[in-house]
N, C-alpha and C. Protein backbone atom coordinates (compact mmCIF):
# COMPACT_ATOMS: atom_id res chain seq x y z
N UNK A 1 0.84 -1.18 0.00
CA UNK A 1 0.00 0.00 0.00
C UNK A 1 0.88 1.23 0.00
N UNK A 2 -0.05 2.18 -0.24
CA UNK A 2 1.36 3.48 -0.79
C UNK A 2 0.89 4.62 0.48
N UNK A 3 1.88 5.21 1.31
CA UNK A 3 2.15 6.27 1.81
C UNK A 3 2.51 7.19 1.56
N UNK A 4 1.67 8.54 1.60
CA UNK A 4 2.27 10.08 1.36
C UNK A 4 2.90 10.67 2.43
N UNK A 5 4.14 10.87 2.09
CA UNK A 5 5.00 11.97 3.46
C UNK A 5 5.24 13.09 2.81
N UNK A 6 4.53 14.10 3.27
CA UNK A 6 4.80 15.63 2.58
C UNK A 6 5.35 16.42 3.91
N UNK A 7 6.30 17.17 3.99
CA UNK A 7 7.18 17.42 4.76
C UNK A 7 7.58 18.79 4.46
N UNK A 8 7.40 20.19 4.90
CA UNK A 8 8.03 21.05 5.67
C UNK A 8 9.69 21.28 5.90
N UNK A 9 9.97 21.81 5.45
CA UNK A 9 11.50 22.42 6.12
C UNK A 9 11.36 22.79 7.32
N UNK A 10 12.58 22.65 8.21
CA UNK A 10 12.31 23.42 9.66
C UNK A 10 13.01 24.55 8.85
N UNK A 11 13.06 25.75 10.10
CA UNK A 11 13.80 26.89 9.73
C UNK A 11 15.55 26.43 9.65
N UNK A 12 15.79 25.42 9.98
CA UNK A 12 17.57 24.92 9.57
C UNK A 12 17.18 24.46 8.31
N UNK A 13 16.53 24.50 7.55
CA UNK A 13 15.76 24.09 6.39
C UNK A 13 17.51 24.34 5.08
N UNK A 14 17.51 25.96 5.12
CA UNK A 14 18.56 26.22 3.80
C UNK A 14 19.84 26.01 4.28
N UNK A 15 19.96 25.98 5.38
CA UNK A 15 21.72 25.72 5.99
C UNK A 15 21.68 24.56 5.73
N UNK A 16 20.91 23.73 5.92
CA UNK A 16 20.72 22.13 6.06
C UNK A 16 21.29 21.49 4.56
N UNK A 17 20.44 22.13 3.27
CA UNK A 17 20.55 21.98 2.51
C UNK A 17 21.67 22.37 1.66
N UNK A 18 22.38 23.09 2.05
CA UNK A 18 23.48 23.87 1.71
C UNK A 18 25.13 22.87 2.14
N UNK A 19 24.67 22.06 3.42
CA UNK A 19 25.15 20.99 3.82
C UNK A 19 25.47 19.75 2.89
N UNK A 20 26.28 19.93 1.49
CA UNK A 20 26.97 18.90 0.96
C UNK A 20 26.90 17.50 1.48
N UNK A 21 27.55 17.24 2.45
CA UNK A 21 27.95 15.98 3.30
C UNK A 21 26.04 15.35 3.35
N UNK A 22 25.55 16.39 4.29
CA UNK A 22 24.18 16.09 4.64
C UNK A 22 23.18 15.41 3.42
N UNK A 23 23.08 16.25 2.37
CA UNK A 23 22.85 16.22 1.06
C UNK A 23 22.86 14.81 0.23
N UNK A 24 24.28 14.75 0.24
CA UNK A 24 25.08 13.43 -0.55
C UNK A 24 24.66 12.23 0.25
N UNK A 25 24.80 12.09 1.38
CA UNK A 25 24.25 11.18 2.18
C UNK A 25 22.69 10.92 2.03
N UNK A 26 21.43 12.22 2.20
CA UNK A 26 20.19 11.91 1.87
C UNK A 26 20.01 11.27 0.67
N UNK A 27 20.68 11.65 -0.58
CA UNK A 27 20.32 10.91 -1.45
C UNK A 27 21.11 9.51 -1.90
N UNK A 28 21.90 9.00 -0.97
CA UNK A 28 22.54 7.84 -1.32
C UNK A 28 21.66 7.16 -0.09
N UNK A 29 20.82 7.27 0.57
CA UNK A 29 19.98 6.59 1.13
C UNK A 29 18.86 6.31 0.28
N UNK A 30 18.15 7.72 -0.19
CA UNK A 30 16.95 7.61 -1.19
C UNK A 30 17.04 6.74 -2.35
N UNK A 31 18.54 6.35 -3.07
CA UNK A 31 18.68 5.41 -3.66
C UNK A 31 19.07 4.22 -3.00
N UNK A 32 19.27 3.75 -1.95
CA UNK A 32 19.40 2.46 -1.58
C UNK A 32 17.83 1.69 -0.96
N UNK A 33 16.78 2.93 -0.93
CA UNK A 33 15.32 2.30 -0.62
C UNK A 33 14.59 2.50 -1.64
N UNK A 34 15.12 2.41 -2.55
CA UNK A 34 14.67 2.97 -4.62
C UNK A 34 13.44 1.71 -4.40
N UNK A 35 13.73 0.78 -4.41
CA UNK A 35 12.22 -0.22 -4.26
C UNK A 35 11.52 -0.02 -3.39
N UNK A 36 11.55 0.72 -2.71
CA UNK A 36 10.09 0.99 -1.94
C UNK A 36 9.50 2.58 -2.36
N UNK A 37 10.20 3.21 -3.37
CA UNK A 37 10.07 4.58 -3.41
C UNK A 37 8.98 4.43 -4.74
N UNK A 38 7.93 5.13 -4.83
CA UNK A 38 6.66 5.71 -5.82
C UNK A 38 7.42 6.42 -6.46
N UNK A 39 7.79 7.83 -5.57
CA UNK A 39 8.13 8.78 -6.00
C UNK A 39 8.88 9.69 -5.39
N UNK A 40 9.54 10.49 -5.30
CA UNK A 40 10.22 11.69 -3.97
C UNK A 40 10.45 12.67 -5.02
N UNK A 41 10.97 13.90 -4.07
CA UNK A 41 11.55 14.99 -4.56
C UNK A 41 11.02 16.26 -3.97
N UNK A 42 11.75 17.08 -4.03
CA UNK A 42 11.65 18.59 -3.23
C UNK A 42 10.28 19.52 -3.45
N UNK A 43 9.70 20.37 -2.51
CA UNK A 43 8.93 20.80 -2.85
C UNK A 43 9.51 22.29 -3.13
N UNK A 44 9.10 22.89 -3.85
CA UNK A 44 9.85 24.69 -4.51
C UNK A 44 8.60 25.24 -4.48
N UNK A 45 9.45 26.36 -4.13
CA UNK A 45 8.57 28.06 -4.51
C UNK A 45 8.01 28.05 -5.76
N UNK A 46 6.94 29.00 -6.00
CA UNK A 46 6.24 28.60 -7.39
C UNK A 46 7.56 29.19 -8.49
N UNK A 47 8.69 29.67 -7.94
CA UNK A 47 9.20 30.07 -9.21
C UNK A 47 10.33 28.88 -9.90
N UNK A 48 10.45 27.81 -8.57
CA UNK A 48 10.81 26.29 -9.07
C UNK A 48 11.90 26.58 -8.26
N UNK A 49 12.74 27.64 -7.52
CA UNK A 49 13.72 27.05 -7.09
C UNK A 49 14.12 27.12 -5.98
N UNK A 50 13.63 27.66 -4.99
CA UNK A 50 13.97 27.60 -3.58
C UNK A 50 13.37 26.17 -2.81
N UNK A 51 14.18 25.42 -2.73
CA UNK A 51 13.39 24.03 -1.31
C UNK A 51 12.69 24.74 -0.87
N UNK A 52 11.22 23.73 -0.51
CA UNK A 52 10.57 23.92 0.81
C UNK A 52 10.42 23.23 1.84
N UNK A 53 10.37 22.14 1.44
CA UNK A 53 9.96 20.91 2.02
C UNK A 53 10.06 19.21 0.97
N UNK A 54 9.44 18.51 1.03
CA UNK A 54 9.63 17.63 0.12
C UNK A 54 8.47 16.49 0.03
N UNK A 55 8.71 15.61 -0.82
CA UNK A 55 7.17 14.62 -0.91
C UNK A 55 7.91 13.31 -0.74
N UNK A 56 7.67 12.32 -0.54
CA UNK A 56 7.69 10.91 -0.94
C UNK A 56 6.85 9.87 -0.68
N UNK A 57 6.50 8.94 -2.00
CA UNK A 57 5.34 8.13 -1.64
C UNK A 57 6.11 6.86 -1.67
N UNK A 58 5.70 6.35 -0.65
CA UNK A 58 6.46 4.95 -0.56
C UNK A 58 5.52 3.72 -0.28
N UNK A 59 5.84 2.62 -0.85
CA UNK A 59 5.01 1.59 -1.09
C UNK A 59 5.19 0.40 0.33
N UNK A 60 4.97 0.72 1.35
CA UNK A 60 5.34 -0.11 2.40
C UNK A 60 3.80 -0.52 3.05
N UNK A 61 3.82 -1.40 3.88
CA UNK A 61 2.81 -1.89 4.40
C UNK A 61 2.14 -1.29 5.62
N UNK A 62 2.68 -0.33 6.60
CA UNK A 62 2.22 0.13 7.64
C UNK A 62 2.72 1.77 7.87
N UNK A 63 1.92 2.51 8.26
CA UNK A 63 2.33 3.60 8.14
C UNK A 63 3.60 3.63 9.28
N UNK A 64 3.52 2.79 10.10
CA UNK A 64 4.93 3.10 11.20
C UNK A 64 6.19 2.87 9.82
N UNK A 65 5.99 1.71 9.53
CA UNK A 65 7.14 1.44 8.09
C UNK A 65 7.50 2.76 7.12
N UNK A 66 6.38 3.57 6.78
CA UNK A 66 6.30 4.77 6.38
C UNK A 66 7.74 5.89 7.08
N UNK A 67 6.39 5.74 8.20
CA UNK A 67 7.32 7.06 9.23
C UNK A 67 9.16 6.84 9.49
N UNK A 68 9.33 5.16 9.96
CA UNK A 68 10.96 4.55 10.33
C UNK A 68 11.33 4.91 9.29
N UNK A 69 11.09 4.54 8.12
CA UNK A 69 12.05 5.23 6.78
C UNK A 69 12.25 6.52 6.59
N UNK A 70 11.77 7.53 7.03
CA UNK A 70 11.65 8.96 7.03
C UNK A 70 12.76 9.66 7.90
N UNK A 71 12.13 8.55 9.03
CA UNK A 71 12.93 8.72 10.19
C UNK A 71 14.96 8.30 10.15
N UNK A 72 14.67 7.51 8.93
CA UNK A 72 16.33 6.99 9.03
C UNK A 72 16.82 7.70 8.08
N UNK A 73 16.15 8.61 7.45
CA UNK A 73 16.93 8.95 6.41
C UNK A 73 17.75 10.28 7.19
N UNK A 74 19.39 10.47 6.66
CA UNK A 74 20.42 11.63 7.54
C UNK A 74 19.73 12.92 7.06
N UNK A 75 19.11 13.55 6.16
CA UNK A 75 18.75 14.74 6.38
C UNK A 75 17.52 15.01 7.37
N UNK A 76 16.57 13.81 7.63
CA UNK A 76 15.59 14.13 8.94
C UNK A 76 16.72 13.96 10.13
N UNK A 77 17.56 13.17 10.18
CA UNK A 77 18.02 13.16 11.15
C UNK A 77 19.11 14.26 11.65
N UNK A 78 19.05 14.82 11.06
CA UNK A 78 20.11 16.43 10.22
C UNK A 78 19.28 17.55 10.97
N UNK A 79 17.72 17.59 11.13
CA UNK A 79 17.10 18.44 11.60
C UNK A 79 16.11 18.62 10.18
N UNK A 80 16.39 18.53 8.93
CA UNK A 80 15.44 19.51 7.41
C UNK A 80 14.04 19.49 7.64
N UNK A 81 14.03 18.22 8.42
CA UNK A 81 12.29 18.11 8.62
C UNK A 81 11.63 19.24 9.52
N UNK A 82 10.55 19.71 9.24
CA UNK A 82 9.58 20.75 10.42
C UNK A 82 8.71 19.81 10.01
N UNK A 83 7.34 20.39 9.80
CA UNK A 83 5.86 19.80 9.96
C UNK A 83 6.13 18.22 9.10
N UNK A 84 5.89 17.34 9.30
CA UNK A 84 5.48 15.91 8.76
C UNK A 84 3.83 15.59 8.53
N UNK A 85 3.85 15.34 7.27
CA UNK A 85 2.10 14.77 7.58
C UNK A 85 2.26 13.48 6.49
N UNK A 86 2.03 12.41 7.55
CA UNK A 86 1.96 11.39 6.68
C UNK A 86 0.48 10.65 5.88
N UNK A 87 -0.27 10.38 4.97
CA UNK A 87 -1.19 9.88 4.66
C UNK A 87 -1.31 8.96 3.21
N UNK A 88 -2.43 7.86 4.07
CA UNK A 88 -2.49 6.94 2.88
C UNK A 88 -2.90 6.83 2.10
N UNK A 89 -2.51 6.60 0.65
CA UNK A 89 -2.65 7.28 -0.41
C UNK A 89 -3.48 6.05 -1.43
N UNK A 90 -4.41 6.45 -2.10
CA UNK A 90 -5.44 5.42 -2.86
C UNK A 90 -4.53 5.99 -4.24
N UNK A 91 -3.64 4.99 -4.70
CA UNK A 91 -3.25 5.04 -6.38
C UNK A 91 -4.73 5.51 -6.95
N UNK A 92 -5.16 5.80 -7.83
CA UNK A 92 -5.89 5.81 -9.50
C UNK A 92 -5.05 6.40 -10.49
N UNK A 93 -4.02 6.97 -10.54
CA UNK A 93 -3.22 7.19 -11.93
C UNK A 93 -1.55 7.21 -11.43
N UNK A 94 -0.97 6.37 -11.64
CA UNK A 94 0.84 6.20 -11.33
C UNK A 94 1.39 6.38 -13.14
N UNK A 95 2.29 7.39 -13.06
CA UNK A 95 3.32 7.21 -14.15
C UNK A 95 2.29 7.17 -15.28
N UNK A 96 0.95 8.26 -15.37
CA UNK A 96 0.17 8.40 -16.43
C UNK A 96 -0.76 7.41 -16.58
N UNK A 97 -0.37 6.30 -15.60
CA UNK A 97 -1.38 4.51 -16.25
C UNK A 97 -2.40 4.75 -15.01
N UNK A 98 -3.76 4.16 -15.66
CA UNK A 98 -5.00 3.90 -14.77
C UNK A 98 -4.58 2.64 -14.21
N UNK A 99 -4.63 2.44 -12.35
CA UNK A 99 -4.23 1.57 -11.62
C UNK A 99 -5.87 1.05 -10.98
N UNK A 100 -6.17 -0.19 -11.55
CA UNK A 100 -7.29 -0.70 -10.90
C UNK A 100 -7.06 -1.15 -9.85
């Protein structure tokens, strides 16, 4: 079943991100849980480029499974996270295809 984590920057939000080490590490995690990942990626200002926060839908079975992966990844554990809202998400269109 698929989980939505839409996520908030804290205010360490742009230092955080600015954090190379921090950075390189979040996403060499985000690719080592690539099979459980829908989808991820940053959320931006409407002009596309300032971070805000970020999305990821992940295909796990329990929302605690949801949250522990969120939770292990080094940029939550870095501080980037503020508000978390996790919710479960009913597929009807993935990657353009109607999902019965």
């Amino acid at each position: 079943m698929a989980w939505m984590i839409v996520t908030e920057d804290s205010a360490e939000g742009p230092r955080i991100r600015a954090d190379r080490a921090v950075m390189d590490a979040h996403w060499t995690y985000e690719q080592s849980i690539a099979d459980k990942v829908l989808a991820a990626g940053s959320l931006r200002d409407d002009e596309g480029k300032t971070p805000r926060g970020s999305l990821l839908i992940l295909d796990v079975a329990t929302r605690d499974e949801a949250l522990a992966i969120l939770q292990a990844d080094p940029a939550t554990k870095a501080g980037l996270r503020g508000r978390i809202t996790i919710t479960r998400w009913n597929v009807a269109i993935l990657d353009r295809r109607v999902v019965d």
